[in-house]
Each structure stands twice: as structure tokens, then as C-alpha cells.
Protein backbone atom coordinates (compact mmCIF):
# COMPACT_ATOMS: atom_id res chain seq x y z
CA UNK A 1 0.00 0.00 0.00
CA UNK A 2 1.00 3.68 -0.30
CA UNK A 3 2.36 5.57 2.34
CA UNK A 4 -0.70 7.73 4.02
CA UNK A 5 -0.73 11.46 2.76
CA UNK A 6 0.75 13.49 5.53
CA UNK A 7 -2.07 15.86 7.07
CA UNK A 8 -1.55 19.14 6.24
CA UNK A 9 -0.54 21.76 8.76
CA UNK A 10 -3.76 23.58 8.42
CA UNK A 11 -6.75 21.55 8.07
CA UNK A 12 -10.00 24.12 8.66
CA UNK A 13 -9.47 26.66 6.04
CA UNK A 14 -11.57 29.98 5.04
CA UNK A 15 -10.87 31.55 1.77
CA UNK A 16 -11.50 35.38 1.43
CA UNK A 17 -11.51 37.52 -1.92
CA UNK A 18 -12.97 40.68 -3.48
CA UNK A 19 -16.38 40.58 -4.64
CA UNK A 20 -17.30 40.99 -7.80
CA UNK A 21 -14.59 40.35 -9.35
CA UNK A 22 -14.39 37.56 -12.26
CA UNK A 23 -10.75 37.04 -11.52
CA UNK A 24 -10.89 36.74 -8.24
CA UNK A 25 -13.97 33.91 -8.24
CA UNK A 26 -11.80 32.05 -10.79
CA UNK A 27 -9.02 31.83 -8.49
CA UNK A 28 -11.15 30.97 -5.20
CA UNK A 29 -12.81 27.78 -7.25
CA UNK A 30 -9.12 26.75 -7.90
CA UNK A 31 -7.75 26.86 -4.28
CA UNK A 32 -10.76 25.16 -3.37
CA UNK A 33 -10.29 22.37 -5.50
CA UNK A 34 -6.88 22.30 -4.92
CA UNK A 35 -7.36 22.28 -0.86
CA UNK A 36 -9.89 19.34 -1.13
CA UNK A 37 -7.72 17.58 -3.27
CA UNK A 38 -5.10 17.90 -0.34
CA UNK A 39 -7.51 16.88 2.43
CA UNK A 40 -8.55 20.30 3.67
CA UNK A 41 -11.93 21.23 4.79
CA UNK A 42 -13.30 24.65 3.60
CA UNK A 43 -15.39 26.64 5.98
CA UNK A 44 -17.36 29.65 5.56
CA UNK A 45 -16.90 30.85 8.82
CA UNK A 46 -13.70 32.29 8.79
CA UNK A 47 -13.69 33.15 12.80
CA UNK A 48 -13.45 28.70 13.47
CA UNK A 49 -10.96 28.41 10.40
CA UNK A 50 -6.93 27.51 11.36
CA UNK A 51 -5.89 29.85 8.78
CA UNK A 52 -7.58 31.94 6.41
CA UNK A 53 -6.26 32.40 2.47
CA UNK A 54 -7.21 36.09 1.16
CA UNK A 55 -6.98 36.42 -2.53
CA UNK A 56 -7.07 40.23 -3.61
CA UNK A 57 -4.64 43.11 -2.96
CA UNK A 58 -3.76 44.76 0.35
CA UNK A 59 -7.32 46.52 0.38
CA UNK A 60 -8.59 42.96 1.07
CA UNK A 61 -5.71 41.31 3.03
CA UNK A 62 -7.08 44.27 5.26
CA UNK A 63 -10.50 43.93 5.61
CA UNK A 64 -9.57 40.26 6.49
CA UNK A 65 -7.37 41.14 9.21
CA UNK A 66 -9.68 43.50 10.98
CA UNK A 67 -12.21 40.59 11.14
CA UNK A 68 -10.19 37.70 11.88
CA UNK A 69 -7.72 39.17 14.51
CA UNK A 70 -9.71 38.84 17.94
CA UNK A 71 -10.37 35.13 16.91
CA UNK A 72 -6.58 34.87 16.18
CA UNK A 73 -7.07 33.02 13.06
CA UNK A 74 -3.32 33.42 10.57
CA UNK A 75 -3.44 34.83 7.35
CA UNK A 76 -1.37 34.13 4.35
CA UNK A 77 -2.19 36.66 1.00
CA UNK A 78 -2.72 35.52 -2.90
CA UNK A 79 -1.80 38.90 -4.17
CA UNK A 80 -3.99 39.43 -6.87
CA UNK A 81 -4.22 43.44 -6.45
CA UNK A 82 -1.24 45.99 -7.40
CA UNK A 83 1.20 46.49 -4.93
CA UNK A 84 0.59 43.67 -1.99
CA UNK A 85 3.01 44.15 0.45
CA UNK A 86 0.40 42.14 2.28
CA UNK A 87 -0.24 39.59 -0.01
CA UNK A 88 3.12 37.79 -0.23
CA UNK A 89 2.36 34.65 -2.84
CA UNK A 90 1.64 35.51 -6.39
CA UNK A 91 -1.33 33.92 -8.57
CA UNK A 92 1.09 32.28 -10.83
CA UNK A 93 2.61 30.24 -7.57
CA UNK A 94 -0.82 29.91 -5.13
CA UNK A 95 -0.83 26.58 -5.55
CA UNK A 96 3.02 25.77 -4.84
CA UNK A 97 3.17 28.51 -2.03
CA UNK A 98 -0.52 27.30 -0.71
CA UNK A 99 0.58 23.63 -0.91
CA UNK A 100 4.84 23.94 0.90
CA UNK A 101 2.71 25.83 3.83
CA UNK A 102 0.18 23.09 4.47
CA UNK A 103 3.64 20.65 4.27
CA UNK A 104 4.15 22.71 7.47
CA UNK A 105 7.32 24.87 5.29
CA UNK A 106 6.11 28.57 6.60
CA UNK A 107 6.54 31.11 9.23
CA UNK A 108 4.40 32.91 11.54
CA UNK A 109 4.74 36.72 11.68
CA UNK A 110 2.96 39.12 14.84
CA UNK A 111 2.01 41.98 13.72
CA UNK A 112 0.69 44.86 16.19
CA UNK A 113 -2.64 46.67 15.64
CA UNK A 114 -3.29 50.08 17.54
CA UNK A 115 -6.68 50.09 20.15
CA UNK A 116 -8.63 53.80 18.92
CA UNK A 117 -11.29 55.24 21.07
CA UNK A 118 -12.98 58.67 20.18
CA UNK A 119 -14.17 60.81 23.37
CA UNK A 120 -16.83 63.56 23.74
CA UNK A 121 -15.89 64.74 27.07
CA UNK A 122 -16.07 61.68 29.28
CA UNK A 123 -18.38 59.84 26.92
CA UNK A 124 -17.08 57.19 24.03
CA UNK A 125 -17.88 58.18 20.72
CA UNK A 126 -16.49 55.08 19.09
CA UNK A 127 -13.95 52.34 19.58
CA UNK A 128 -12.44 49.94 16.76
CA UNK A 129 -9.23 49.10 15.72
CA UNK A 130 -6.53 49.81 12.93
CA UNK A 131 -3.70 47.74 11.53
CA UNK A 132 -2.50 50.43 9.35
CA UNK A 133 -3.27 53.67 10.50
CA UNK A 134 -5.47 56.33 12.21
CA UNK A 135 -6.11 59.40 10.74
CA UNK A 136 -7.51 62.51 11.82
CA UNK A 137 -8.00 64.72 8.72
CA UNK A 138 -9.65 67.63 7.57
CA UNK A 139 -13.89 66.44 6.11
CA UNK A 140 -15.38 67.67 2.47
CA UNK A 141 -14.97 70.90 3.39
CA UNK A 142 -11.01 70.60 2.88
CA UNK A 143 -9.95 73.50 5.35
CA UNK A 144 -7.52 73.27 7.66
CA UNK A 145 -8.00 71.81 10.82
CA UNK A 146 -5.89 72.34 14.03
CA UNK A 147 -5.75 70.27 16.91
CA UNK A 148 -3.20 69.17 19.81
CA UNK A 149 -0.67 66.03 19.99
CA UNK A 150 -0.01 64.58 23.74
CA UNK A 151 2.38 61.51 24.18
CA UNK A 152 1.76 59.74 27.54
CA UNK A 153 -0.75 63.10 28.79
CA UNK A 154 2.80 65.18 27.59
CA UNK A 155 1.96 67.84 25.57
CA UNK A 156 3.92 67.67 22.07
CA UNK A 157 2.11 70.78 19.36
CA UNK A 158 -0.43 72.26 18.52
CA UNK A 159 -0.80 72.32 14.71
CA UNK A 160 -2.89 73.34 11.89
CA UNK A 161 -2.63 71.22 8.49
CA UNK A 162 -4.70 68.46 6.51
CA UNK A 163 -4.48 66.68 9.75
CA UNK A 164 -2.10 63.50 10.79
CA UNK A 165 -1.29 59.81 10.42
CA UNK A 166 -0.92 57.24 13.49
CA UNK A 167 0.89 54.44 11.58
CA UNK A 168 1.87 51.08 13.18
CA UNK A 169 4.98 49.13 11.46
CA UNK A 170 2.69 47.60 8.94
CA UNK A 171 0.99 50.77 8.10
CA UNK A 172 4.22 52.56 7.47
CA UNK A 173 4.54 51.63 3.72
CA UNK A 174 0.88 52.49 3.14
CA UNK A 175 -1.02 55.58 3.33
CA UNK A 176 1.86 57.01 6.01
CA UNK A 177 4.70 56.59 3.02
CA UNK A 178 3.00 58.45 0.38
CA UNK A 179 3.36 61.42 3.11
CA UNK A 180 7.04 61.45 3.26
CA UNK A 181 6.79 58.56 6.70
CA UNK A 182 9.50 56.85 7.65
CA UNK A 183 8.98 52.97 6.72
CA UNK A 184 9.02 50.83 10.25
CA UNK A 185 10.46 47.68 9.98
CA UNK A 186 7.53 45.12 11.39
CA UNK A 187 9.80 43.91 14.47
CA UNK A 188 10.53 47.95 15.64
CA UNK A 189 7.96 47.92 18.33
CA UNK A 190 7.41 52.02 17.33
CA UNK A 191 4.22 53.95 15.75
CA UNK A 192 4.70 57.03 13.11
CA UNK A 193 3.34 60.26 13.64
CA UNK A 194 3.31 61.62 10.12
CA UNK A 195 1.91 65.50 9.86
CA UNK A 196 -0.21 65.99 6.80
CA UNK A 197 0.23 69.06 4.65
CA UNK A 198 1.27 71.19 7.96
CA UNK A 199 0.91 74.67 8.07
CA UNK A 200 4.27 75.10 9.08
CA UNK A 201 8.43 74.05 7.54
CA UNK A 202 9.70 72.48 11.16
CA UNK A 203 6.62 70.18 11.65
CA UNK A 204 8.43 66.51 10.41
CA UNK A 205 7.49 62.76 10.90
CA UNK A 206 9.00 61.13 14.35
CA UNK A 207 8.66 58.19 15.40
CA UNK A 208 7.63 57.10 19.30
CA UNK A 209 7.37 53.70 21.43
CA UNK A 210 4.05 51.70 20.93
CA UNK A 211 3.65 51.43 24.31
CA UNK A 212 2.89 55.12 24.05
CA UNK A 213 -0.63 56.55 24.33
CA UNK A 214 -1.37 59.09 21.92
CA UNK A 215 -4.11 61.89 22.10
CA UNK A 216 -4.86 63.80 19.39
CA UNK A 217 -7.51 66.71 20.16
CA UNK A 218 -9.68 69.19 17.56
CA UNK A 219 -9.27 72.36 18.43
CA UNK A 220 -10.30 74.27 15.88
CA UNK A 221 -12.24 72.71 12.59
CA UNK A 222 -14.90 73.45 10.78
CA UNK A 223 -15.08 69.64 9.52
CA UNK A 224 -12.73 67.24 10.70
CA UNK A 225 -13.03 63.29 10.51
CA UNK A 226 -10.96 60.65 12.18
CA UNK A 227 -10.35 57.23 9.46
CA UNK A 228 -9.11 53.74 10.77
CA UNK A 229 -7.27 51.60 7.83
CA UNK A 230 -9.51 53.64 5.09
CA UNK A 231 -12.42 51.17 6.01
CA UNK A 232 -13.88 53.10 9.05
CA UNK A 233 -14.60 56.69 9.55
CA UNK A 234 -16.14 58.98 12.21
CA UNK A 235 -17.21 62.37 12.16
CA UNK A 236 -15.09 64.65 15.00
CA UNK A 237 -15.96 68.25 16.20
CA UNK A 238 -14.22 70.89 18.45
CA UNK A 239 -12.89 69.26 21.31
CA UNK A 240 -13.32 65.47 20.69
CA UNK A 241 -10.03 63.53 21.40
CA UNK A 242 -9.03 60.46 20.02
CA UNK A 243 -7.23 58.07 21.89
CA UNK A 244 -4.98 55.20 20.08
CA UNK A 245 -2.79 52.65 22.17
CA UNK A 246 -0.91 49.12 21.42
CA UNK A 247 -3.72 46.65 21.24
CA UNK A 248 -3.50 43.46 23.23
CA UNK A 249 -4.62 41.55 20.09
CA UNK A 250 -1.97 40.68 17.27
CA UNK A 251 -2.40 39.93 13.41
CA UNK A 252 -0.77 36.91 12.54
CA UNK A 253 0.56 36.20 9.62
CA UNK A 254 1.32 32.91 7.66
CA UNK A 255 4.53 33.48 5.33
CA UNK A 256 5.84 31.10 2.39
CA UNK A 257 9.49 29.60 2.06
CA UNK A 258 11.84 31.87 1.29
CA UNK A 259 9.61 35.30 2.44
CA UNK A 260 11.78 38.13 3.23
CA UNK A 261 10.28 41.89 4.46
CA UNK A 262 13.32 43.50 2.16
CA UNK A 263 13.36 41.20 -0.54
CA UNK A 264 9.57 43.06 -0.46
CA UNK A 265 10.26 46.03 -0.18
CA UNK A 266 13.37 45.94 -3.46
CA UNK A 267 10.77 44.74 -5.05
CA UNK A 268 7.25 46.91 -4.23
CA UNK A 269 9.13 49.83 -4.08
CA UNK A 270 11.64 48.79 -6.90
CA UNK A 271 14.87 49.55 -4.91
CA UNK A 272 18.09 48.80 -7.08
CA UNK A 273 15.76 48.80 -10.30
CA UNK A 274 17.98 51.89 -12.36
CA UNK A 275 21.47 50.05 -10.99
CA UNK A 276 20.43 46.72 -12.39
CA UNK A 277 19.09 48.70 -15.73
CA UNK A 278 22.72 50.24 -16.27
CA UNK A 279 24.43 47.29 -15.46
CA UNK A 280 22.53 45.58 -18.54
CA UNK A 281 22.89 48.33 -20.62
CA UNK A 282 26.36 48.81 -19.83
């Protein structure tokens, strides 16, 4: 007889993808077949699954994530979006990166998330979460807002601008980078504070412990708005405060053979792309 097939590393498995999208159904009815062929159950509820497999682009790998976390179910990425730092295996390879992780050939990656809380005087406006980032931004009006920055109840500015990003490690090479952010490796347990369009030359990105509590307080707006990971948003007036700390909860992250955070980066952010041109041309 045959040697037994070895049982895979993750047997309850939910699949995620975009909606609507022709693409992305085609490549969901493939990784099913492919997981029962290897013995895997698929579940639709993704909160019992051992690991869930998101097929889209970062926008997705996100929604996931904010879902999944407080049932601490992994998540590995089937980058079928643009970018994807996120989304580490490509379409081409699903099947070869799905299939070496269920042979038990991965690693597991923590990833902090940020606890936000918005307060009306002593009363709770709203409380969620954000991988990424927290933002507290100027509304449709588009005028400048100004509002106050305390680190651990230490008072840091005042400043009037477009408004500010909160970004964790993982949030650092998204909306936080376009602004000129400093890019957080995932292990540097340390949150960007990234100014948006101040209204002033000396206000610059700096980067503080996560086990700092940040407060971030309108002063002055005619229309402000606080975001979390571009999925949630919440209207803010004159003296609301928002509130963002380390969460206890963690992302987890399933990661291929072979994964490397700067091999990403070289390659998202095309790093060494006009040295390798000229040495061809040359």
C-alpha cells in the first residue's frame, strides 16, 4: 500500500476575496479544489478556520485582518491586487506557495494593531481598531483643521494642516509613506506620527514607542473626521479627542518559504531597479 498522505498543517481553512470580481472567483474555485484535493476542509466561517487564504490586494488582506484578529485566526495573502506588500504569494505560484505551507514549510509573523477610542468629554464616541493607520484629517470641506498632539498626557504641538497619520509598522509603507513617513520595519515595536500638509516648515514625521498613548484633540475645525485603515470613519468636532494605544490583540501572519520583508520592499518599491538597468545596458 502507499504511504498515508501526511495531514496538512492547516486543516479548517476559510478563503477570502474581493467581490465581484471575475478574476478573483476564478481563483477561489481553484484553491478550493486544490485544498480538497489535499484533504482540507473549507469553511465559511472564517472566525473557526486555522488559517484563512485572502486572494485580492492589500485593500482585502485588510479587511480580512480586521475581522479575523480577535479570533486569532493566521493569514497568508494571494496577491492578486497591485502592490501587496500584504499579499506575499503571487497567482502564478498559489498553488506551490498554498501547498509547501500546508507541508508545514512557513513562518508565523505578529504583527501589532493600535486600540482607537474617540471621546466627547467623558463619553465614548467610538472604539475599533486599525492595523495600518489612524487618521484625523480635515472632512469635504477641505480647510484646515488644528488640533493638539499629547504623548503619555505630555503635551507635544499644537498644529494646523490636513491633519495626521498614526501608523503602526505595517501601516508605514501604506497611506503614512505616500506622506514622506518613515517605513518601520515590522519587528521595531514604534508607531509614526506623520503631519499631513502642515501649516508650518519644522513640523516633520517622528517616530515614538508603541507602548505610548497618543491623544490627538480638535481644536479648531470646521469639519474634521478621524479614518481607521480607510475602512472606518467617524465624524469629530471641536474638542473630541481620540485616543490610540498598542492593542492586546496581534495579526498573525502565515509566510511562504523563502519570504523576506526587504526582498519586499526591493521589489514593491523597486529599490536597485535603475542600478540593475545600467548594469545591462552597460
Amino acid at each position: 500500500m502507499p504511504p498515508a498522505a501526511a495531514k496538512p498543517s492547516f486543516q479548517r481553512i476559510a478563503l477570502a476575496g474581493k467581490p465581484n470580481s471575475a478574476e478573483v472567483e476564478s481563483a477561489l474555485g481553484e484553491m478550493r479544489r486544490f485544498l480538497a484535493a489535499r484533504g482540507c476542509t473549507v469553511v465559511k466561517d472564517g472566525t473557526s478556520a486555522d488559517l484563512a487564504i485572502v486572494i485580492g490586494g492589500d485593500g482585502t488582506m485588510l479587511s480580512a485582518a480586521r475581522d479575523l484578529v480577535r479570533h486569532r485566526v493566521p493569514l497568508v495573502g494571494i496577491n492578486q491586487g497591485r502592490v501587496g506588500f500584504m499579499t506575499d504569494i503571487g497567482h502564478d505560484d498559489m498553488q506551490a506557495g498554498i501547498g509547501a505551507i500546508l507541508d508545514g514549510r512557513y513562518t508565523l509573523e505578529e504583527r501589532a494593531l493600535l486600540d482607537a477610542e474617540i471621546f466627547r468629554g467623558k463619553r465614548s464616541l467610538q472604539k475599533t481598531i486599525a492595523l495600518n493607520e489612524a487618521v484625523v484629517g480635515r472632512g469635504a470641506q477641505g480647510r484646515l483643521i488644528e488640533f493638539q498632539l499629547t504623548i503619555d498626557g505630555e503635551f507635544i504641538y499644537k498644529l494646523r494642516g490636513d491633519g495626521v497619520i498614526v501608523a503602526t509598522p505595517t501601516g508605514s509603507t501604506a497611506y503614512a509613506l505616500s506622506a514622506q513617513g518613515p517605513i518601520l520595519h515590522p519587528a521595531v515595536p514604534a508607531l509614526a506620527l506623520v503631519p499631513l500638509a502642515p501649516h508650518t516648515l519644522s513640523a516633520r514625521p517622528v517616530s515614538v514607542s508603541d507602548g505610548s498613548v497618543v491623544e490627538i484633540k480638535i481644536l479648531h475645525a470646521q469639519d474634521a473626521r478621524a479614518h481607521f485603515d480607510g475602512v472606518l470613519k467617524h465624524d469629530m468636532a471641536e474638542g473630541d479627542r481620540l485616543e490610540l494605544r498598542r492593542s492586546a490583540d496581534l495579526v498573525r501572519f502565515v509566510h511562504p518559504p523563502g519570504y523576506s520583508y526587504f526582498a519586499t520592499l526591493r521589489q514593491k518599491l523597486g529599490w536597485s531597479e535603475l542600478l540593475e538597468k545600467a548594469r545591462q545596458t552597460g
